[in-house]
PDB file of N, CA and C in Angstrom:
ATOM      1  N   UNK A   1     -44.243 123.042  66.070  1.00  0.00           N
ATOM      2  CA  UNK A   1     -44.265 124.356  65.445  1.00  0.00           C
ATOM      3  C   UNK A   1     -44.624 125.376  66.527  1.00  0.00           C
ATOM      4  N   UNK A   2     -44.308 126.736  67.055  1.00  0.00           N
ATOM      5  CA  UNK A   2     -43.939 127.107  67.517  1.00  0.00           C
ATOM      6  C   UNK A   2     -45.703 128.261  67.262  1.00  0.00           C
ATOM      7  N   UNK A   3     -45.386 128.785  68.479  1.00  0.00           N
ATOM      8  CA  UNK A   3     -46.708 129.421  68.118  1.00  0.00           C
ATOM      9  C   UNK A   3     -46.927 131.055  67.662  1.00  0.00           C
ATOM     10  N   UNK A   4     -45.414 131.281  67.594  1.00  0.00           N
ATOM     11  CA  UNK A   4     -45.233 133.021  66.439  1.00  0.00           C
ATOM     12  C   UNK A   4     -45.088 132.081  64.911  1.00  0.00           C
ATOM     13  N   UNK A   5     -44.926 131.093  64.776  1.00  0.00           N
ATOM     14  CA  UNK A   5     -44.819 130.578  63.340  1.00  0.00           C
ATOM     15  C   UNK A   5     -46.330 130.438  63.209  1.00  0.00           C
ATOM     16  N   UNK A   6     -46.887 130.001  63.457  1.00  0.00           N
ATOM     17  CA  UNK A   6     -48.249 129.314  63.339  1.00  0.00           C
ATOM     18  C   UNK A   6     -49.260 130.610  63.146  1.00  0.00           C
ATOM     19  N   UNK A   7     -48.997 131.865  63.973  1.00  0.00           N
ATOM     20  CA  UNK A   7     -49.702 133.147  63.919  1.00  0.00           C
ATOM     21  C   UNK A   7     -49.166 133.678  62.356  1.00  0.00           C
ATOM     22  N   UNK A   8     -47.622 133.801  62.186  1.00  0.00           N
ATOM     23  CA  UNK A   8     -47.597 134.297  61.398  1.00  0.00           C
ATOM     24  C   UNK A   8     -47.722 133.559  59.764  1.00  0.00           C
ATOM     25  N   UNK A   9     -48.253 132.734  60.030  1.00  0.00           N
ATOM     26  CA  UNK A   9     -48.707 131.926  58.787  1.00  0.00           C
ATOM     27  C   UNK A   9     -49.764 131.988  58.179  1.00  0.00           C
ATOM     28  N   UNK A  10     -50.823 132.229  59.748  1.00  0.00           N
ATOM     29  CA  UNK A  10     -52.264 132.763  59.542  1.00  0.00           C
ATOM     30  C   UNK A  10     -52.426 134.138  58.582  1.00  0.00           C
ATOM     31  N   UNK A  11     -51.496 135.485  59.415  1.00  0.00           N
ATOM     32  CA  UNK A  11     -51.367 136.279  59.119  1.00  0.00           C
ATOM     33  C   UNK A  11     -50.966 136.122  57.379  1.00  0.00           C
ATOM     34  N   UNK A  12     -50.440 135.159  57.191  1.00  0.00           N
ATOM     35  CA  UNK A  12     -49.772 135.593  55.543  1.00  0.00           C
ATOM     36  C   UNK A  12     -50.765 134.961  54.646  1.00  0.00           C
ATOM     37  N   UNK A  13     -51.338 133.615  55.358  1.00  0.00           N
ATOM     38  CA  UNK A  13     -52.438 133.384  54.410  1.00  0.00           C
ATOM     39  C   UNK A  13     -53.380 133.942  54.046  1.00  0.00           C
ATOM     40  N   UNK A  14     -53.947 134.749  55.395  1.00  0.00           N
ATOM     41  CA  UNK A  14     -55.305 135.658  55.545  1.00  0.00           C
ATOM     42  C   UNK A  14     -55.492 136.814  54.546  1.00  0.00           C
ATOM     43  N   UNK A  15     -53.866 137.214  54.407  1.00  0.00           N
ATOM     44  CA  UNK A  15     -53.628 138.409  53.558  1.00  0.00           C
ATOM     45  C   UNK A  15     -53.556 137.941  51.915  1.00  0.00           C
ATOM     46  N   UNK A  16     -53.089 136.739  51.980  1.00  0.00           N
ATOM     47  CA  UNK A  16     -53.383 135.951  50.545  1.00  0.00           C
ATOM     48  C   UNK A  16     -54.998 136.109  50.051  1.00  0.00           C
ATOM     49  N   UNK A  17     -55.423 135.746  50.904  1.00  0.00           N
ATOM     50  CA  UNK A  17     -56.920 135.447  50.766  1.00  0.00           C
ATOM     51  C   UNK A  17     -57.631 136.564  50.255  1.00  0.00           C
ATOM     52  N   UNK A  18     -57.105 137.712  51.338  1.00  0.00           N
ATOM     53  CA  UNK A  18     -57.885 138.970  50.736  1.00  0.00           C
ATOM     54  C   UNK A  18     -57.173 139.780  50.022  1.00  0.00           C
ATOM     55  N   UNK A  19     -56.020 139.291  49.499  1.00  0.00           N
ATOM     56  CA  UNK A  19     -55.683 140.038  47.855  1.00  0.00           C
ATOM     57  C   UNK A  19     -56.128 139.946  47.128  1.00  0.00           C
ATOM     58  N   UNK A  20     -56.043 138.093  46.681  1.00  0.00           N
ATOM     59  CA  UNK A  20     -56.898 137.806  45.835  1.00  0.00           C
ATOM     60  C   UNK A  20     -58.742 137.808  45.699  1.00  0.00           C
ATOM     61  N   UNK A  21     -58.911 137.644  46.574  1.00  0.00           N
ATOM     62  CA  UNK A  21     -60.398 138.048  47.099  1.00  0.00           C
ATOM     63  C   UNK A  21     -60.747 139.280  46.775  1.00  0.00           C
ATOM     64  N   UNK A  22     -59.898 141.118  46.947  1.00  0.00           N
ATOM     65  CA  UNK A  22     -59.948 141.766  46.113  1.00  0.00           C
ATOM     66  C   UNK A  22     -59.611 142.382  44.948  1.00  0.00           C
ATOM     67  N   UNK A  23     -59.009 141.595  44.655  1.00  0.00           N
ATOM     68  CA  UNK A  23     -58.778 141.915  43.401  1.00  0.00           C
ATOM     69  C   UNK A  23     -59.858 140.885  41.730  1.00  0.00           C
ATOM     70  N   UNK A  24     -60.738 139.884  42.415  1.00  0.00           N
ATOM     71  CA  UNK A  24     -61.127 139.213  42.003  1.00  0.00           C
ATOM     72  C   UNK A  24     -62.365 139.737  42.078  1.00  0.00           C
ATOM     73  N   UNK A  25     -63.307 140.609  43.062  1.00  0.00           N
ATOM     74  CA  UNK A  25     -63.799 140.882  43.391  1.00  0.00           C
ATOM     75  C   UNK A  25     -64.223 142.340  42.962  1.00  0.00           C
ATOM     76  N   UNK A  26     -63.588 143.125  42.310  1.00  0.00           N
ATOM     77  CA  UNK A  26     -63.647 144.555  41.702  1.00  0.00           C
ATOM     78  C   UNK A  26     -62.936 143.940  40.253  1.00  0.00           C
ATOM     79  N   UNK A  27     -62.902 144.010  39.356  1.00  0.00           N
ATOM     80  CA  UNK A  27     -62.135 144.069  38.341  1.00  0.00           C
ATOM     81  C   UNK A  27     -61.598 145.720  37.392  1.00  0.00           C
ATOM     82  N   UNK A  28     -60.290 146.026  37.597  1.00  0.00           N
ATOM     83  CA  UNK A  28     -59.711 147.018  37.045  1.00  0.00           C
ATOM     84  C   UNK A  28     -60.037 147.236  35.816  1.00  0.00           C
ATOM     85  N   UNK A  29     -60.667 148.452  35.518  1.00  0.00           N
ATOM     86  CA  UNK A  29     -60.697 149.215  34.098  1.00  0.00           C
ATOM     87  C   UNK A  29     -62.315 148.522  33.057  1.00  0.00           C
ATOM     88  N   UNK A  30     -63.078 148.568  34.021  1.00  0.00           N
ATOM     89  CA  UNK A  30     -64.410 148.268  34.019  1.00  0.00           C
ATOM     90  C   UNK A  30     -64.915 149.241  33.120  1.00  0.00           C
ATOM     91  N   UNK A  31     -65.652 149.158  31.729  1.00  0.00           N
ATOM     92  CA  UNK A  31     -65.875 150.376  31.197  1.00  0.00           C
ATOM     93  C   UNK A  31     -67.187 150.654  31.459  1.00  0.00           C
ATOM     94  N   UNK A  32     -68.227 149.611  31.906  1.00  0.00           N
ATOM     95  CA  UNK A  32     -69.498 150.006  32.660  1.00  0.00           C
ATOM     96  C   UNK A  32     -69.929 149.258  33.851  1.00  0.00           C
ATOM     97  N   UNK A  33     -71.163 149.629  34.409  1.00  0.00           N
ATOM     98  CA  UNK A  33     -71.707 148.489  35.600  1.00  0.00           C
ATOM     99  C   UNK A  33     -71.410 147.306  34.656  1.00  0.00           C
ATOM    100  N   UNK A  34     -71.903 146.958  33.872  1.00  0.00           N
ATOM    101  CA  UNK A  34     -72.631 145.256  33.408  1.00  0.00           C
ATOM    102  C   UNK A  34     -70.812 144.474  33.240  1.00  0.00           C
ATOM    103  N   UNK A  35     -69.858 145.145  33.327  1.00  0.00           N
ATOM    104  CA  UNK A  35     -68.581 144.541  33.298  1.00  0.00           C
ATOM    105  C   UNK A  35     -68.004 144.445  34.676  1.00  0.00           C
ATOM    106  N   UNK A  36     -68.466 144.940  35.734  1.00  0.00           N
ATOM    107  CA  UNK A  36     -68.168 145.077  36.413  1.00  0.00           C
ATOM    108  C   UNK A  36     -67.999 144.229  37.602  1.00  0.00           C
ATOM    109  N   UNK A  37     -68.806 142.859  37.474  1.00  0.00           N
ATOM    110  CA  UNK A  37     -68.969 142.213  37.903  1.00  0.00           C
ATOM    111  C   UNK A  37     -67.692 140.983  38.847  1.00  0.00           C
ATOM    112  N   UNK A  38     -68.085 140.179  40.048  1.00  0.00           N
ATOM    113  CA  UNK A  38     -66.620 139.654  40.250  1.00  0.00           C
ATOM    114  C   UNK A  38     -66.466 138.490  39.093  1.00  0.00           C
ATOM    115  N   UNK A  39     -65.062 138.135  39.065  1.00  0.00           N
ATOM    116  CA  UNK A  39     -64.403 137.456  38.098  1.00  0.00           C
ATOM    117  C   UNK A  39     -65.495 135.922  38.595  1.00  0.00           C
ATOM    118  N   UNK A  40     -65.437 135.673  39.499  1.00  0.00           N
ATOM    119  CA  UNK A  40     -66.115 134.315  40.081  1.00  0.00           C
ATOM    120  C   UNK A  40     -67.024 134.802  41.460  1.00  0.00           C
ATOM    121  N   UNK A  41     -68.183 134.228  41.546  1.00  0.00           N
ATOM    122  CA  UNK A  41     -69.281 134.377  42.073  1.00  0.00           C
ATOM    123  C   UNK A  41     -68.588 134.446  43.684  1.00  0.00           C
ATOM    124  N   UNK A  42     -68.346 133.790  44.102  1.00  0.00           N
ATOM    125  CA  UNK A  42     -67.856 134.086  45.893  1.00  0.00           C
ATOM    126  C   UNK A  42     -66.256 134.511  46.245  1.00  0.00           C
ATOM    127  N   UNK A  43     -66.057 135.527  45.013  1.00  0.00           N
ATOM    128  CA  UNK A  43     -64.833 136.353  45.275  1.00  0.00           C
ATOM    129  C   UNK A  43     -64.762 137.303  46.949  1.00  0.00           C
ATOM    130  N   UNK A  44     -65.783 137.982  47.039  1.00  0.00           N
ATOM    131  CA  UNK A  44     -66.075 138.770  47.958  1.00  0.00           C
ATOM    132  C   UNK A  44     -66.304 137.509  49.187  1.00  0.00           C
ATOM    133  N   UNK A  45     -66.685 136.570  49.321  1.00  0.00           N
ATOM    134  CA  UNK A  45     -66.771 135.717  50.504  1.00  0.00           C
ATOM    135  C   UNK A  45     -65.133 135.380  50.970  1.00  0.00           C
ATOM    136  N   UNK A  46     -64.367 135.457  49.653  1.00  0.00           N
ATOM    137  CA  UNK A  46     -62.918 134.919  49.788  1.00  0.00           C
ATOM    138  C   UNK A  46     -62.057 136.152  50.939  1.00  0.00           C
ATOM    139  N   UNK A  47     -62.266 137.351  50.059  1.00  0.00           N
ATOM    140  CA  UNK A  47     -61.780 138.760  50.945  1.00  0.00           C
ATOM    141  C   UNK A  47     -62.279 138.327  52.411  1.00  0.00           C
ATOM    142  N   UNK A  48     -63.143 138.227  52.917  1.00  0.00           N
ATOM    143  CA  UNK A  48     -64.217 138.393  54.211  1.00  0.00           C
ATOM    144  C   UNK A  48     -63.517 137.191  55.244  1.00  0.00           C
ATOM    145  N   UNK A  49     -63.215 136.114  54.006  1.00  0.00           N
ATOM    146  CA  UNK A  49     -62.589 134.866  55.017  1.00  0.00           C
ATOM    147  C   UNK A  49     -61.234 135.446  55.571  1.00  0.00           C
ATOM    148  N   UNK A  50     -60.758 135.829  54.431  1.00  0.00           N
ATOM    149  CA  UNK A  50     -59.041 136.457  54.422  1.00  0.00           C
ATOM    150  C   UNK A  50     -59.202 136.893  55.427  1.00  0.00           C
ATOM    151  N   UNK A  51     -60.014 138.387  55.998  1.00  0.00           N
ATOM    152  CA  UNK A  51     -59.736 139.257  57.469  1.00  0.00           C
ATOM    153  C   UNK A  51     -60.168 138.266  58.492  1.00  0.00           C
ATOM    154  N   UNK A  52     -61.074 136.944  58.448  1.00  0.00           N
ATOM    155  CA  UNK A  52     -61.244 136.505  59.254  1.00  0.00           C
ATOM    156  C   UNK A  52     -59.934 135.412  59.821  1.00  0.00           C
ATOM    157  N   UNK A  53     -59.377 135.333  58.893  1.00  0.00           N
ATOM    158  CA  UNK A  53     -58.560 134.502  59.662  1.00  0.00           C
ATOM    159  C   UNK A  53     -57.337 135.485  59.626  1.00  0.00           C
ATOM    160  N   UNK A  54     -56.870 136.469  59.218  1.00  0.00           N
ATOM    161  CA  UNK A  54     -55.909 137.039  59.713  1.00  0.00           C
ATOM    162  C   UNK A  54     -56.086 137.295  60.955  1.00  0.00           C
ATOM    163  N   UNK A  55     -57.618 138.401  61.483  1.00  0.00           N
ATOM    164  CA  UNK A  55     -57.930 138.401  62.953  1.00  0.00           C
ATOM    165  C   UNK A  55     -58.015 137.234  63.778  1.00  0.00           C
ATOM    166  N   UNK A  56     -58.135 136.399  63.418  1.00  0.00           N
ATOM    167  CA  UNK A  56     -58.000 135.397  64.236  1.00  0.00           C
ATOM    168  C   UNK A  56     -56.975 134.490  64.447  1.00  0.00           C
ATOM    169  N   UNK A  57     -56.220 135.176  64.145  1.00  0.00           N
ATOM    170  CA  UNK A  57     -54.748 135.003  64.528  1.00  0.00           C
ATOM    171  C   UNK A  57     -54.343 135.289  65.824  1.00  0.00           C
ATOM    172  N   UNK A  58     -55.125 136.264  66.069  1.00  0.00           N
ATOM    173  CA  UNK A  58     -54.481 136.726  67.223  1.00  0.00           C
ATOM    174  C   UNK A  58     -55.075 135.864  68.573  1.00  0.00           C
ATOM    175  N   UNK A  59     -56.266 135.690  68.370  1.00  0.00           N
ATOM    176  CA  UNK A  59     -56.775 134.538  69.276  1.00  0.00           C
ATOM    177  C   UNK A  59     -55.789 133.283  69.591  1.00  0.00           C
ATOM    178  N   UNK A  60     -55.655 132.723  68.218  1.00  0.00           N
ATOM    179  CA  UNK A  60     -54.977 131.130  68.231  1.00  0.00           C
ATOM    180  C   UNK A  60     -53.433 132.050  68.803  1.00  0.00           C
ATOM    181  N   UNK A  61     -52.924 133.220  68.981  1.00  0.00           N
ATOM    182  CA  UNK A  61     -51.696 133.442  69.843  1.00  0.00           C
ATOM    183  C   UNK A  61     -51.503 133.457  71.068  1.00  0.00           C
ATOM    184  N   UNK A  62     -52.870 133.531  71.329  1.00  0.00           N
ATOM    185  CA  UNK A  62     -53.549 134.023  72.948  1.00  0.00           C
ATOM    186  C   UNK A  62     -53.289 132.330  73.739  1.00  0.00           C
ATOM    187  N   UNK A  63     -53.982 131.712  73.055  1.00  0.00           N
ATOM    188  CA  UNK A  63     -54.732 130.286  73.565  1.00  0.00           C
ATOM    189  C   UNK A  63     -53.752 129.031  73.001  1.00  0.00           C
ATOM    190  N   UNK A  64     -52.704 129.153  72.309  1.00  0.00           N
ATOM    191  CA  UNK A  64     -51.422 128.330  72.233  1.00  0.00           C
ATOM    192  C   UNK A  64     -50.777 128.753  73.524  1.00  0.00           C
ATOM    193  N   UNK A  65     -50.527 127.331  74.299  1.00  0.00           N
ATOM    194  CA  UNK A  65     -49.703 127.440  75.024  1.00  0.00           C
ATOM    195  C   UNK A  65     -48.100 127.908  74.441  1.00  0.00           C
ATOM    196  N   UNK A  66     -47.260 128.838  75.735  1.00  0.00           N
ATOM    197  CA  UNK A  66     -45.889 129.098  75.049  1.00  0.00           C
ATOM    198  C   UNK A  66     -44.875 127.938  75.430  1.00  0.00           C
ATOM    199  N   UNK A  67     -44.212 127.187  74.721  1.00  0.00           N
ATOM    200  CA  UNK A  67     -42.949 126.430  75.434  1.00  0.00           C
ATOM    201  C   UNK A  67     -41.621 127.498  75.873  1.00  0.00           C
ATOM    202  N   UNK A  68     -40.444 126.978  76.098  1.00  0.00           N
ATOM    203  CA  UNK A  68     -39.918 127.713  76.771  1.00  0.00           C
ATOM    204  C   UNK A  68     -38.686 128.219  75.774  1.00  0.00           C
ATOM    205  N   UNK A  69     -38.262 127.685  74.769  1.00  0.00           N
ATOM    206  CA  UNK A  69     -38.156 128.206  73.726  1.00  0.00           C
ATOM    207  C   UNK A  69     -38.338 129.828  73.507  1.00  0.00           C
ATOM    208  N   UNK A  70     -39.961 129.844  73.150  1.00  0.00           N
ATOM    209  CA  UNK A  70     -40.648 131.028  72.725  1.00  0.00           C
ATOM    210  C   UNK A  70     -40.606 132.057  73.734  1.00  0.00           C
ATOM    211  N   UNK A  71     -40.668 131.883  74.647  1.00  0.00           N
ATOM    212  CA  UNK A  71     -41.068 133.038  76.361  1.00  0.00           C
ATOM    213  C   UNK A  71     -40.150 134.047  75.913  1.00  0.00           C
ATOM    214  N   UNK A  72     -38.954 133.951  75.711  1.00  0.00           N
ATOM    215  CA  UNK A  72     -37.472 134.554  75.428  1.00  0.00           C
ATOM    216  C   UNK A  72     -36.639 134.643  76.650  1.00  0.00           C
ATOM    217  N   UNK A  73     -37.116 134.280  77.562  1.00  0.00           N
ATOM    218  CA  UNK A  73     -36.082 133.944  78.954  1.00  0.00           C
ATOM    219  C   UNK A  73     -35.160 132.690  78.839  1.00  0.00           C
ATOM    220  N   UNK A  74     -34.109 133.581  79.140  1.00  0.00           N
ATOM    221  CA  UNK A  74     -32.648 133.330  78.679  1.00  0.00           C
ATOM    222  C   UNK A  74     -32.759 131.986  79.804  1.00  0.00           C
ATOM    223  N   UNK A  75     -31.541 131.922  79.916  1.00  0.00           N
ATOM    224  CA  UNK A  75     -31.227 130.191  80.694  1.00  0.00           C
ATOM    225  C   UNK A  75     -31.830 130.298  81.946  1.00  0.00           C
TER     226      UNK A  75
END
């Protein structure tokens, strides 16, 4: 697997993570504090992981070696 696949997988999961993470995490159309609460107790840990591994995507792009494939130099 190639190492723009592998980044951008991170990237799509990470963003999974913190959709659902906020949206689980605030609940829409709250009519007071005491409803307001997240849907499940480590919603907000879920968001926090999400940016962490999206940013750290960019690391694991850094520190994968490239094959020659990926470089984009032609023959």
């Amino acid at each position: 697997m190639s190492r723009k696949a592998i980044t951008l997988l991170m990237i799509l999961g990470g963003l999974a993570f913190m959709i659902i993470g906020y949206f689980s995490s605030a609940p829409w159309g709250a009519e007071s504090v005491r409803n307001s609460n997240p849907r499940f107790d480590f919603a907000p840990a879920l968001f926090v992981l999400g940016v962490i591994i999206a940013f750290s995507s960019a690391v694991v792009y850094e520190l994968l070696p490239t094959r020659e494939e990926d470089d984009g130099a032609g023959e």
